[in-house]
C-alpha atoms as a PDB file:
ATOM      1  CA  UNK A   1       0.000   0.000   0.000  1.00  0.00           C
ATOM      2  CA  UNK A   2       1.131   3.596  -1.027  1.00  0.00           C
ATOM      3  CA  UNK A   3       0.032   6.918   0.315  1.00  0.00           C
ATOM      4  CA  UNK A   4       0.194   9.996  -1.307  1.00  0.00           C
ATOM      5  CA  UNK A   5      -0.364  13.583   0.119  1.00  0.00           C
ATOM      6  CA  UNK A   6      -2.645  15.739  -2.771  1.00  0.00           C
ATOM      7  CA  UNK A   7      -2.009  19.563  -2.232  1.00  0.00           C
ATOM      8  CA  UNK A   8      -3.454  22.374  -4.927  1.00  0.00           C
ATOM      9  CA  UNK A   9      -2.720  25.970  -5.137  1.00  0.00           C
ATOM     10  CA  UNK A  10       0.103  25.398  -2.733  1.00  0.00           C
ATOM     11  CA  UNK A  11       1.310  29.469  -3.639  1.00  0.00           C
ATOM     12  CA  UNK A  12       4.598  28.691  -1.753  1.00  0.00           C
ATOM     13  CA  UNK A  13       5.540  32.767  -2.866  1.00  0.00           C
ATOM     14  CA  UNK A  14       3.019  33.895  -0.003  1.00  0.00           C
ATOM     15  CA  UNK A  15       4.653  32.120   2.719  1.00  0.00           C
ATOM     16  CA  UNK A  16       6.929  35.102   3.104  1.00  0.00           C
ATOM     17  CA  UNK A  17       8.219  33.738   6.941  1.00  0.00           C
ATOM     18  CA  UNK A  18      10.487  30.981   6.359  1.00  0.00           C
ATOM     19  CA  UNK A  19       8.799  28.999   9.470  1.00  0.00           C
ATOM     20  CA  UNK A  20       5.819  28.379   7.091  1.00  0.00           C
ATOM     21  CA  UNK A  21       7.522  26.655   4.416  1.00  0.00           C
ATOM     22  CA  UNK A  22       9.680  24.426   7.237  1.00  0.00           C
ATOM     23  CA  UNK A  23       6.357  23.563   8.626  1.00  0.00           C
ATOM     24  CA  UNK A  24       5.158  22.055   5.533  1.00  0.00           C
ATOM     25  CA  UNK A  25       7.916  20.198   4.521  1.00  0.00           C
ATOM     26  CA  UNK A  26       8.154  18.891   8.793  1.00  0.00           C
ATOM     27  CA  UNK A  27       4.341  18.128   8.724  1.00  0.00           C
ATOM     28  CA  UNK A  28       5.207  16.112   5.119  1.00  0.00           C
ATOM     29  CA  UNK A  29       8.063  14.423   6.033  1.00  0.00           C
ATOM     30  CA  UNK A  30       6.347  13.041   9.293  1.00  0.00           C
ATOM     31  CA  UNK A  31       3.601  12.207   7.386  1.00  0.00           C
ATOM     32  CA  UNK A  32       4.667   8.377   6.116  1.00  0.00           C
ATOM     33  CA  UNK A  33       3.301   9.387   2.793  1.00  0.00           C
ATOM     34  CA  UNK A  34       5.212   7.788  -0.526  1.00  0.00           C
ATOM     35  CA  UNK A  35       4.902  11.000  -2.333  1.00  0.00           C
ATOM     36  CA  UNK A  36       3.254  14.115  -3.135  1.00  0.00           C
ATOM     37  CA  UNK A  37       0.800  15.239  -5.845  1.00  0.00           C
ATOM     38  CA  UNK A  38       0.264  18.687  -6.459  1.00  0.00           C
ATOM     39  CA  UNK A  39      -2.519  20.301  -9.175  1.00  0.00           C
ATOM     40  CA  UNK A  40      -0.852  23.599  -9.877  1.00  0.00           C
ATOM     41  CA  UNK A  41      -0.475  27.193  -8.675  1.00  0.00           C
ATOM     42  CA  UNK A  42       3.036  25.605  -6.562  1.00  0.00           C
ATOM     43  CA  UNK A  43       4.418  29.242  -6.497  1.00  0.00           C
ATOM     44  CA  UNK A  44       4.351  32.336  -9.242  1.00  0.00           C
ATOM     45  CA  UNK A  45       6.453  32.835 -11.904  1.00  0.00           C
ATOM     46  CA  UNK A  46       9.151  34.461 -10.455  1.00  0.00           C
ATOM     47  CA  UNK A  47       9.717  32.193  -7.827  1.00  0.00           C
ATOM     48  CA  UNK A  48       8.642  28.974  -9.160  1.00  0.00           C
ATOM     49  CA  UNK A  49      12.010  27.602  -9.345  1.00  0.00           C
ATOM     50  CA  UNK A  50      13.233  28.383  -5.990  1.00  0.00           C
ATOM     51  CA  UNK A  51      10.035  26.948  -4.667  1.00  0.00           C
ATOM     52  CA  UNK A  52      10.252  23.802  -6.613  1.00  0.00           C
ATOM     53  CA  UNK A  53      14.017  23.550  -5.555  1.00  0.00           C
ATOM     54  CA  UNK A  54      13.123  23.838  -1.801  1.00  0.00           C
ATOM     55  CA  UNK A  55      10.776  21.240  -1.707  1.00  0.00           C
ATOM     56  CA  UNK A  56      12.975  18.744  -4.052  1.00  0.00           C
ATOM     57  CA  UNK A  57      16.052  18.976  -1.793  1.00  0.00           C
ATOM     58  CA  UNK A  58      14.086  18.627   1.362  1.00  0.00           C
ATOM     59  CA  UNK A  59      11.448  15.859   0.294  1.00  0.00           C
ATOM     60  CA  UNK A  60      12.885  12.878  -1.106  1.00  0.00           C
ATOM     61  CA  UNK A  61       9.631  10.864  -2.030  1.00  0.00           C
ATOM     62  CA  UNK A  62       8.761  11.348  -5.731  1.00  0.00           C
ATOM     63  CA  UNK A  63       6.850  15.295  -6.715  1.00  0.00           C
ATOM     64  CA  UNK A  64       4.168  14.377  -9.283  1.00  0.00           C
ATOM     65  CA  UNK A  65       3.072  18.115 -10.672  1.00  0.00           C
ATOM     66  CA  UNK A  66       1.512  19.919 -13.131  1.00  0.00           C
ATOM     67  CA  UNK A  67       1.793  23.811 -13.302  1.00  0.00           C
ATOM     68  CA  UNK A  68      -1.426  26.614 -12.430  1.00  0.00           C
ATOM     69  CA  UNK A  69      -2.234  29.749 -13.836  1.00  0.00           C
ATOM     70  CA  UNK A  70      -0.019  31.722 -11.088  1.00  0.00           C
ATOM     71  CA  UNK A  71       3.151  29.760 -11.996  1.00  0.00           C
ATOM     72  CA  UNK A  72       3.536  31.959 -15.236  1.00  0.00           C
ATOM     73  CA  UNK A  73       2.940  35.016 -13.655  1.00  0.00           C
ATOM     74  CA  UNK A  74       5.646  37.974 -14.808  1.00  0.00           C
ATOM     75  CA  UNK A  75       7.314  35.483 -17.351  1.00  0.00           C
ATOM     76  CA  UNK A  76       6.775  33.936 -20.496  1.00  0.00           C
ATOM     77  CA  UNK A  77       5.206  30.537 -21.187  1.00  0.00           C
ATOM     78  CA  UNK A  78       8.147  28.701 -22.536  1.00  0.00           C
ATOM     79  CA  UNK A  79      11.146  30.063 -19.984  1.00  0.00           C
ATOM     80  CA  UNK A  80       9.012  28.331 -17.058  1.00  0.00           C
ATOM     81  CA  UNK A  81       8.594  25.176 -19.123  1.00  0.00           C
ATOM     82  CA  UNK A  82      12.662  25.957 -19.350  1.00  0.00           C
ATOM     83  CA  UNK A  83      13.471  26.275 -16.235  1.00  0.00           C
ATOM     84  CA  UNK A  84      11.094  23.047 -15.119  1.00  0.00           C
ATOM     85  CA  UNK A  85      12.643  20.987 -17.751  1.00  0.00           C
ATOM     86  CA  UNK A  86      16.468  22.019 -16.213  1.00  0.00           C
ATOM     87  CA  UNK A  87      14.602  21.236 -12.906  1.00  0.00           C
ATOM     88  CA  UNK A  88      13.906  18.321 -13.403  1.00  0.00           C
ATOM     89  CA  UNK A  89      16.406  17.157 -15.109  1.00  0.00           C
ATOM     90  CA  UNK A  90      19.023  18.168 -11.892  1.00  0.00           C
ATOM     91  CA  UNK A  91      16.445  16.538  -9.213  1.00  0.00           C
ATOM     92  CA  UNK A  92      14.878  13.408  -9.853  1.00  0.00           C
ATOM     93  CA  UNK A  93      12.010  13.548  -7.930  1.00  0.00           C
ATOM     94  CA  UNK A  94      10.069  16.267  -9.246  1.00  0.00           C
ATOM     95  CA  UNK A  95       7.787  14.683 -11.714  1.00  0.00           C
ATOM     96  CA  UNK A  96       6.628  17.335 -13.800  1.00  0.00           C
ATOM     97  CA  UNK A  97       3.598  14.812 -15.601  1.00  0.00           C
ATOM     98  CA  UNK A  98       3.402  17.171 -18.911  1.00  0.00           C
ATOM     99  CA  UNK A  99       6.460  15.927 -19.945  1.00  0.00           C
ATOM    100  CA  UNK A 100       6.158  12.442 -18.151  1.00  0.00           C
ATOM    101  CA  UNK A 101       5.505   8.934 -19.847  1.00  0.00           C
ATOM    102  CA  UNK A 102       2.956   7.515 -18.186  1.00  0.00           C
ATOM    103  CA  UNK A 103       3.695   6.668 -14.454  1.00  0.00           C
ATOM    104  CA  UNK A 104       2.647   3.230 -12.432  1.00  0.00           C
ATOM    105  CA  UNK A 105       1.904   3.874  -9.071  1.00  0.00           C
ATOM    106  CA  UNK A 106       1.070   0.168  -8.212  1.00  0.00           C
ATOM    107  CA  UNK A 107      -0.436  -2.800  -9.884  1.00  0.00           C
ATOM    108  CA  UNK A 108      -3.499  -1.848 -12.501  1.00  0.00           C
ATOM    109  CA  UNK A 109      -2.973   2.046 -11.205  1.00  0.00           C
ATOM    110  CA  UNK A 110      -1.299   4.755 -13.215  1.00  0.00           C
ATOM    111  CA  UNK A 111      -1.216   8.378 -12.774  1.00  0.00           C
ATOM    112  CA  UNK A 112      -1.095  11.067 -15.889  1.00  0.00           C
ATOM    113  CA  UNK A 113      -1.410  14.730 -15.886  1.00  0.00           C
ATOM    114  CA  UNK A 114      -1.557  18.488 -17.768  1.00  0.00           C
ATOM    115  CA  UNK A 115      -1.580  21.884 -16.840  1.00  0.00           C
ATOM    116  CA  UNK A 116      -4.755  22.752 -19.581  1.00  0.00           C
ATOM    117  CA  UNK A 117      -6.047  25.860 -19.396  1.00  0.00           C
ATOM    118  CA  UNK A 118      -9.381  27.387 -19.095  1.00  0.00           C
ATOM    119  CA  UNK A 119     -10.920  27.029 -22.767  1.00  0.00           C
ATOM    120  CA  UNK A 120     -13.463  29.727 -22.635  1.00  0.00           C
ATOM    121  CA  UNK A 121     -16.462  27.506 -24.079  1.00  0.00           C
ATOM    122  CA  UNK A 122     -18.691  27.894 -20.947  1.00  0.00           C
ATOM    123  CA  UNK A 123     -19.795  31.364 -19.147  1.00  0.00           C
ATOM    124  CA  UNK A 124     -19.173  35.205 -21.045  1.00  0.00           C
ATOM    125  CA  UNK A 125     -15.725  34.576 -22.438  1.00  0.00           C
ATOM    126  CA  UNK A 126     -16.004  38.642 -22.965  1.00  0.00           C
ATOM    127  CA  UNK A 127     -15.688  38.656 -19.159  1.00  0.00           C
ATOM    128  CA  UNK A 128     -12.116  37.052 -19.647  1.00  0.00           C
ATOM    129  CA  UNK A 129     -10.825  40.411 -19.918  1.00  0.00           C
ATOM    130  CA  UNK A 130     -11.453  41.575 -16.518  1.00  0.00           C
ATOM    131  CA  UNK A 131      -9.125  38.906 -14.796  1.00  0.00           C
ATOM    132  CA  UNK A 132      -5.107  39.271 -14.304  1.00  0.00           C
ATOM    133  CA  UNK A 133      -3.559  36.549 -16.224  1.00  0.00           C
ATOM    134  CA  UNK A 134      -3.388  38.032 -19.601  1.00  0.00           C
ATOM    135  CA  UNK A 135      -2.207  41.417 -17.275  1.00  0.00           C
ATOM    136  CA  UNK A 136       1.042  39.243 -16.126  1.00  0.00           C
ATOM    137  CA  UNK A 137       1.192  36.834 -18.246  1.00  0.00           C
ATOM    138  CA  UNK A 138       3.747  37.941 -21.419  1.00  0.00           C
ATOM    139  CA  UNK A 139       2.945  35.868 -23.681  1.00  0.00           C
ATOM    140  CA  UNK A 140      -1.019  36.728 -23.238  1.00  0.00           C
ATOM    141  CA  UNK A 141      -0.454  40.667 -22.723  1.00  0.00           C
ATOM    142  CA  UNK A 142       1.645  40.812 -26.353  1.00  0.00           C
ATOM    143  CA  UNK A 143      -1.516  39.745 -28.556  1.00  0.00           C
ATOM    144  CA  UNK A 144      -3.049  42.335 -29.765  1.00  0.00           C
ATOM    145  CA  UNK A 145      -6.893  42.119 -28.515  1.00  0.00           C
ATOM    146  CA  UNK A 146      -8.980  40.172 -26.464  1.00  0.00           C
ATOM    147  CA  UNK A 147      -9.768  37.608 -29.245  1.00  0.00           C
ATOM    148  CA  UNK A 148      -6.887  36.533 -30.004  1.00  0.00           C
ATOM    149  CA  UNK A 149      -6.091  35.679 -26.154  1.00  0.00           C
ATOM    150  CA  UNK A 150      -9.361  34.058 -26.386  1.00  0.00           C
ATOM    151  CA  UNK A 151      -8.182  31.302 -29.354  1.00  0.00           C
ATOM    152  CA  UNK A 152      -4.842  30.906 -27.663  1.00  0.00           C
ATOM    153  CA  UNK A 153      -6.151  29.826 -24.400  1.00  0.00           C
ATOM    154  CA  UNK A 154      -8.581  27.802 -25.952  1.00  0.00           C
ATOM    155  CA  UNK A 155      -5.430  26.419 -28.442  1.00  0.00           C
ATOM    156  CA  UNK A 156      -4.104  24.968 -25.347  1.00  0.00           C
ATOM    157  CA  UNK A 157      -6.799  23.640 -23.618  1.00  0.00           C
ATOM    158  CA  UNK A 158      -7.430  21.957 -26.876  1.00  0.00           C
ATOM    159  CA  UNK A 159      -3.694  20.600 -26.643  1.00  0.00           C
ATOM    160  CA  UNK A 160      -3.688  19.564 -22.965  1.00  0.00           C
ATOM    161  CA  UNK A 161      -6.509  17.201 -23.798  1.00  0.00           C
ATOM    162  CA  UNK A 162      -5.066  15.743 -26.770  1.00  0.00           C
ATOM    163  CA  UNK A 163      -2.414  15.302 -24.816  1.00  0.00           C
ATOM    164  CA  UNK A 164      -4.576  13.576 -21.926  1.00  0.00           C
ATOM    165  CA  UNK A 165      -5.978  11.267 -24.388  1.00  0.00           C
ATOM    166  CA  UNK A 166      -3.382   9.604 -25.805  1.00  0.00           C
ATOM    167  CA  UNK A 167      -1.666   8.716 -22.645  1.00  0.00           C
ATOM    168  CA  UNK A 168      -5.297   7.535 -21.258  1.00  0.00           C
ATOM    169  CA  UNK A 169      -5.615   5.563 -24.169  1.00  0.00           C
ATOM    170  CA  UNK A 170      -2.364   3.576 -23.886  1.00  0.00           C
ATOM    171  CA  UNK A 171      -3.052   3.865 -19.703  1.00  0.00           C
ATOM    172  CA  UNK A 172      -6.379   2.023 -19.897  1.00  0.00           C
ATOM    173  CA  UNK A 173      -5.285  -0.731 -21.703  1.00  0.00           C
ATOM    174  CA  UNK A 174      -2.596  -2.152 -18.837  1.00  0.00           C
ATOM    175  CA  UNK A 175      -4.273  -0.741 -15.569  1.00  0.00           C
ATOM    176  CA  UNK A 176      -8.257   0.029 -14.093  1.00  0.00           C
ATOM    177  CA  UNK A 177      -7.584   3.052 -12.686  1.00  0.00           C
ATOM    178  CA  UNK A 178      -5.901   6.108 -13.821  1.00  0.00           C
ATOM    179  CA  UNK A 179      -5.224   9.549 -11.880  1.00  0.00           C
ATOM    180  CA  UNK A 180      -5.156  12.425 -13.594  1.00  0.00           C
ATOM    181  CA  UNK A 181      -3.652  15.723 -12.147  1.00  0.00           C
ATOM    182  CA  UNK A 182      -4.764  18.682 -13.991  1.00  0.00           C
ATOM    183  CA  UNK A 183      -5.497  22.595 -12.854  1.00  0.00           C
ATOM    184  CA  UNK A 184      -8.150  23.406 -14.521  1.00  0.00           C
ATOM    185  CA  UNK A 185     -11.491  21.628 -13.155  1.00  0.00           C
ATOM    186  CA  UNK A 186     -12.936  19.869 -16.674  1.00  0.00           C
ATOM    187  CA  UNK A 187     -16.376  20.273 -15.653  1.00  0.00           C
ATOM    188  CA  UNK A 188     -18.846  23.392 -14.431  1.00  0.00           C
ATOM    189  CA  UNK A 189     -20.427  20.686 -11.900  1.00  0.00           C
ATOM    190  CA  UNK A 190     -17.008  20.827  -9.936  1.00  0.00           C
ATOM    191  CA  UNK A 191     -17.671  24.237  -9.572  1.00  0.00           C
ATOM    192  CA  UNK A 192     -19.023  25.993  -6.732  1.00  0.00           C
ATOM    193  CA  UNK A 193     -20.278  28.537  -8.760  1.00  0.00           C
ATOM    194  CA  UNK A 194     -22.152  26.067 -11.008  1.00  0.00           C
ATOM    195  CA  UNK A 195     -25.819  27.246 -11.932  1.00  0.00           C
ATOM    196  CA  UNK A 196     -25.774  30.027  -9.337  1.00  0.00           C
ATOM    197  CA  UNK A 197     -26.117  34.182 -10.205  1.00  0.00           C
ATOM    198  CA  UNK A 198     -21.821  34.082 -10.312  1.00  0.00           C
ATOM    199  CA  UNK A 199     -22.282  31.386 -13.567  1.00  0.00           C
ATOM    200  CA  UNK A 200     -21.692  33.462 -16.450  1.00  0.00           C
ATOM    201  CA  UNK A 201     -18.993  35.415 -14.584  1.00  0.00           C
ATOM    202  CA  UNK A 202     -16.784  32.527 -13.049  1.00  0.00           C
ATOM    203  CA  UNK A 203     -17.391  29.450 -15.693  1.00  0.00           C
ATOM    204  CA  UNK A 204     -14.926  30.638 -18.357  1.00  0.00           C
ATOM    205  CA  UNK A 205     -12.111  31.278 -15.917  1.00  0.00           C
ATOM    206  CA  UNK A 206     -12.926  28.164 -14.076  1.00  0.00           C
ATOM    207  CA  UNK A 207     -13.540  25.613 -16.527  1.00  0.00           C
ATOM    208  CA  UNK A 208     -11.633  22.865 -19.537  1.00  0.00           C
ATOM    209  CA  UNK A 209     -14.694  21.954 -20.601  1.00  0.00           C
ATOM    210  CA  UNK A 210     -12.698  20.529 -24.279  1.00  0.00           C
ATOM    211  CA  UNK A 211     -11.027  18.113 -21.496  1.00  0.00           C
ATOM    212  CA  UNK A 212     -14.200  16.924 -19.737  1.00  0.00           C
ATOM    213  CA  UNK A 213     -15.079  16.087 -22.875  1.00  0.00           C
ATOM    214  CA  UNK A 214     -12.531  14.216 -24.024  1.00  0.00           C
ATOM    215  CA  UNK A 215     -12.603  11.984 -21.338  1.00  0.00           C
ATOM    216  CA  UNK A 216     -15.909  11.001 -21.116  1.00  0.00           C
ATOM    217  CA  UNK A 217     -15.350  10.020 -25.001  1.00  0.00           C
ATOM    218  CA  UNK A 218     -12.879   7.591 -23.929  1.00  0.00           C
ATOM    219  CA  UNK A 219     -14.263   6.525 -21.281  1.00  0.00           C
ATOM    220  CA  UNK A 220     -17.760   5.549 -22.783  1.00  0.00           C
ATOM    221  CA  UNK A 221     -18.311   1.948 -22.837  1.00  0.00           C
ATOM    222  CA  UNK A 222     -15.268   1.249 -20.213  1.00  0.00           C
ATOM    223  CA  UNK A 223     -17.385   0.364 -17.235  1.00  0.00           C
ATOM    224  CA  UNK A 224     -14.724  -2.038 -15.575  1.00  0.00           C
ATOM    225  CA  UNK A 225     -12.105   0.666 -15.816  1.00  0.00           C
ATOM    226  CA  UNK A 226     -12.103   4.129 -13.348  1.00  0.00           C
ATOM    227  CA  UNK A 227     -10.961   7.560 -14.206  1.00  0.00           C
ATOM    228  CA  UNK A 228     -10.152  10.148 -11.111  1.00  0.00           C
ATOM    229  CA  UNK A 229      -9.372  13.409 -11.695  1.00  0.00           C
ATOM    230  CA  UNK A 230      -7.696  15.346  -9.285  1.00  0.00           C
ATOM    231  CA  UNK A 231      -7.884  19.632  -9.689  1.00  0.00           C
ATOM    232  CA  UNK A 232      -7.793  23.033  -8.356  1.00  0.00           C
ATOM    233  CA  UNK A 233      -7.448  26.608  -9.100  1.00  0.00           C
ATOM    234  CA  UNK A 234     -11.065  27.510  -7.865  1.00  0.00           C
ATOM    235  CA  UNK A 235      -9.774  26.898  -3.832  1.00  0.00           C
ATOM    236  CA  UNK A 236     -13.550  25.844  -3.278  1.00  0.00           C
ATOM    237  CA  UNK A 237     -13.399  21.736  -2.511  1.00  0.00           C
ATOM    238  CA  UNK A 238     -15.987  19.734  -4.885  1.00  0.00           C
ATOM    239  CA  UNK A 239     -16.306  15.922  -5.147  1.00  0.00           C
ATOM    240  CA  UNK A 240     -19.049  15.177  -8.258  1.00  0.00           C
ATOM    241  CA  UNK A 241     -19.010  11.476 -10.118  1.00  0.00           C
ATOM    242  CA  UNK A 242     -19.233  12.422 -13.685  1.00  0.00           C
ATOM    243  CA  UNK A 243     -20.216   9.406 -14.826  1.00  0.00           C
ATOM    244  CA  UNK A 244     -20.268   5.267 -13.411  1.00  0.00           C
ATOM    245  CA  UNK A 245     -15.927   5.321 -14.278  1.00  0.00           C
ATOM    246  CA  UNK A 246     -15.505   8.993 -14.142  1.00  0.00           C
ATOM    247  CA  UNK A 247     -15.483  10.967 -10.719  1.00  0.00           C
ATOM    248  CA  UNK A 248     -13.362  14.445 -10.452  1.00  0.00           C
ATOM    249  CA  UNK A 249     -12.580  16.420  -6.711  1.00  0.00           C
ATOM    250  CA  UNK A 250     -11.445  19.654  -7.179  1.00  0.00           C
ATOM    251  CA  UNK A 251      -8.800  21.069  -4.036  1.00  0.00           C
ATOM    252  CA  UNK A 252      -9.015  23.843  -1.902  1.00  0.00           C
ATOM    253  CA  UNK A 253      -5.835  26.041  -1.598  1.00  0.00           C
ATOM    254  CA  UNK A 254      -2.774  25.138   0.451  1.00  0.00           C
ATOM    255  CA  UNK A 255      -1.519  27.513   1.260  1.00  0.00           C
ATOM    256  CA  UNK A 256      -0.812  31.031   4.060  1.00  0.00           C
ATOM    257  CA  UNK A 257       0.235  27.944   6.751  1.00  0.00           C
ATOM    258  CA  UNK A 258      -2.694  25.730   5.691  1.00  0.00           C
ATOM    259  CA  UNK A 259      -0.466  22.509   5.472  1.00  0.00           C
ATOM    260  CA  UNK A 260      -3.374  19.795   5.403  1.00  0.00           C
ATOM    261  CA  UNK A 261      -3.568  18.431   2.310  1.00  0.00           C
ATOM    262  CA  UNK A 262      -7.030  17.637   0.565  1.00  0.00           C
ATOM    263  CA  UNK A 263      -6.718  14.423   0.706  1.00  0.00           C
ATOM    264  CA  UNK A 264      -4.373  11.579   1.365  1.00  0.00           C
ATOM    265  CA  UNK A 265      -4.530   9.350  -2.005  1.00  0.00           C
ATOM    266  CA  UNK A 266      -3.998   5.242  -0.541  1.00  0.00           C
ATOM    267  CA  UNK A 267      -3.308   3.121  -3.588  1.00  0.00           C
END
């Protein structure tokens, strides 16, 4: 039996007193777990690599990550995925699953992940405009109008689910249960705000609906295999079952000295 400690939205930039971050990595440590998932938002841009470094040299179970919204925050895109790869590369456990094979985390159980992105198919996209990301974000604040920020997020939540199917595909045919981290929740039931008045404001900055979908399409028909899909970003916790081999729980934030994690995964 393995146990895994799931944190989300982990912002290790906000704990600013040095006591917090020992305190998660004590509480961790003396936890027994065999490793850590975490669904994004780790740190922000600018200190994403620091933070990843601290908790690599002073965990030495295996990291499985994906990256948030906040962890491109004041750079560009492709010098984070840079400085992960490098990362990576130096420290061998941190995981990061976008550029992992696909993982076995015990007999007929494999874990697979993406960052995403929210695709802007469900809510106002127009409302899009009034968040930060495309503010701090260099790569979204160099296009030249709102719709063409609105076709490149979209762009890659279309890629993180091709992505997510093609390592699901070859998953499900050796194992009956895959995990798969992600940010972005993949369906507006994991939302809180979910047909309430704050719908058409929150459900195209919440939302990958393109990879909800893509999942259920594979899964259709597999009733003797499972799908569970672990998320964040929205810091409201949600458990919903999708479907009879699809269930998704969506994190609440980790972080300020909040060092419980949502759940401990046993496999």
């Amino acid at each position: 039996m393995k146990k895994f400690a799931w944190y989300s939205d982990t912002h290790l930039n906000l704990s600013i007193l040095p006591f917090l971050k020992r305190l998660f990595l004590r509480r961790l440590n003396s936890s027994g777990v065999s490793g850590v998932f975490i669904t994004g938002d780790v740190s922000s841009g600018r200190w994403l690599e620091s933070d990843l470094r601290f908790l690599a040299r002073h965990f030495s179970g295996p990291i499985y990550f994906v990256l948030g919204n906040h962890d491109y925050h004041g750079r560009h895109i492709e010098s984070v995925h840079a400085d992960v790869r490098r990362l990576s590369k130096k420290y061998s456990n941190l995981r990061w699953l976008t550029e992992e094979p696909i993982i076995s985390l015990a007999e007929d159980v494999a874990l697979i992940g993406t960052e995403g992105w929210y695709d802007a198919a469900l809510g106002d996209p127009a409302l899009l405009r009034y968040t930060t990301d495309w503010l701090v974000t260099f790569d979204f604040l160099h296009l030249n109008n709102h719709e063409e920020r609105l076709e490149m997020w979209s762009n890659m939540a279309k890629k993180s689910a091709e992505l997510i199917s093609g390592k699901l595909i070859t998953a499900l045919d050796t194992n009956k249960t895959v995990y798969i981290l992600t940010h972005f929740p993949p369906w507006k039931e994991a939302t809180k705000t979910a047909d309430t008045r704050l719908e058409k404001l929150w459900l195209s900055y919440n939302t990958n609906a393109v990879l909800g979908e893509s999942i259920e399409k594979i899964m259709n028909g597999r009733k003797d295999k499972r799908v569970v899909v672990l998320s964040g970003h929205t810091h409201a916790p949600c458990h919903i079952r999708v479907s009879d081999s699809i269930e998704c729980i969506v994190s609440r934030a980790s972080y300020l000295g909040r060092v419980t994690p949502e759940e401990t995964i046993i496999i």
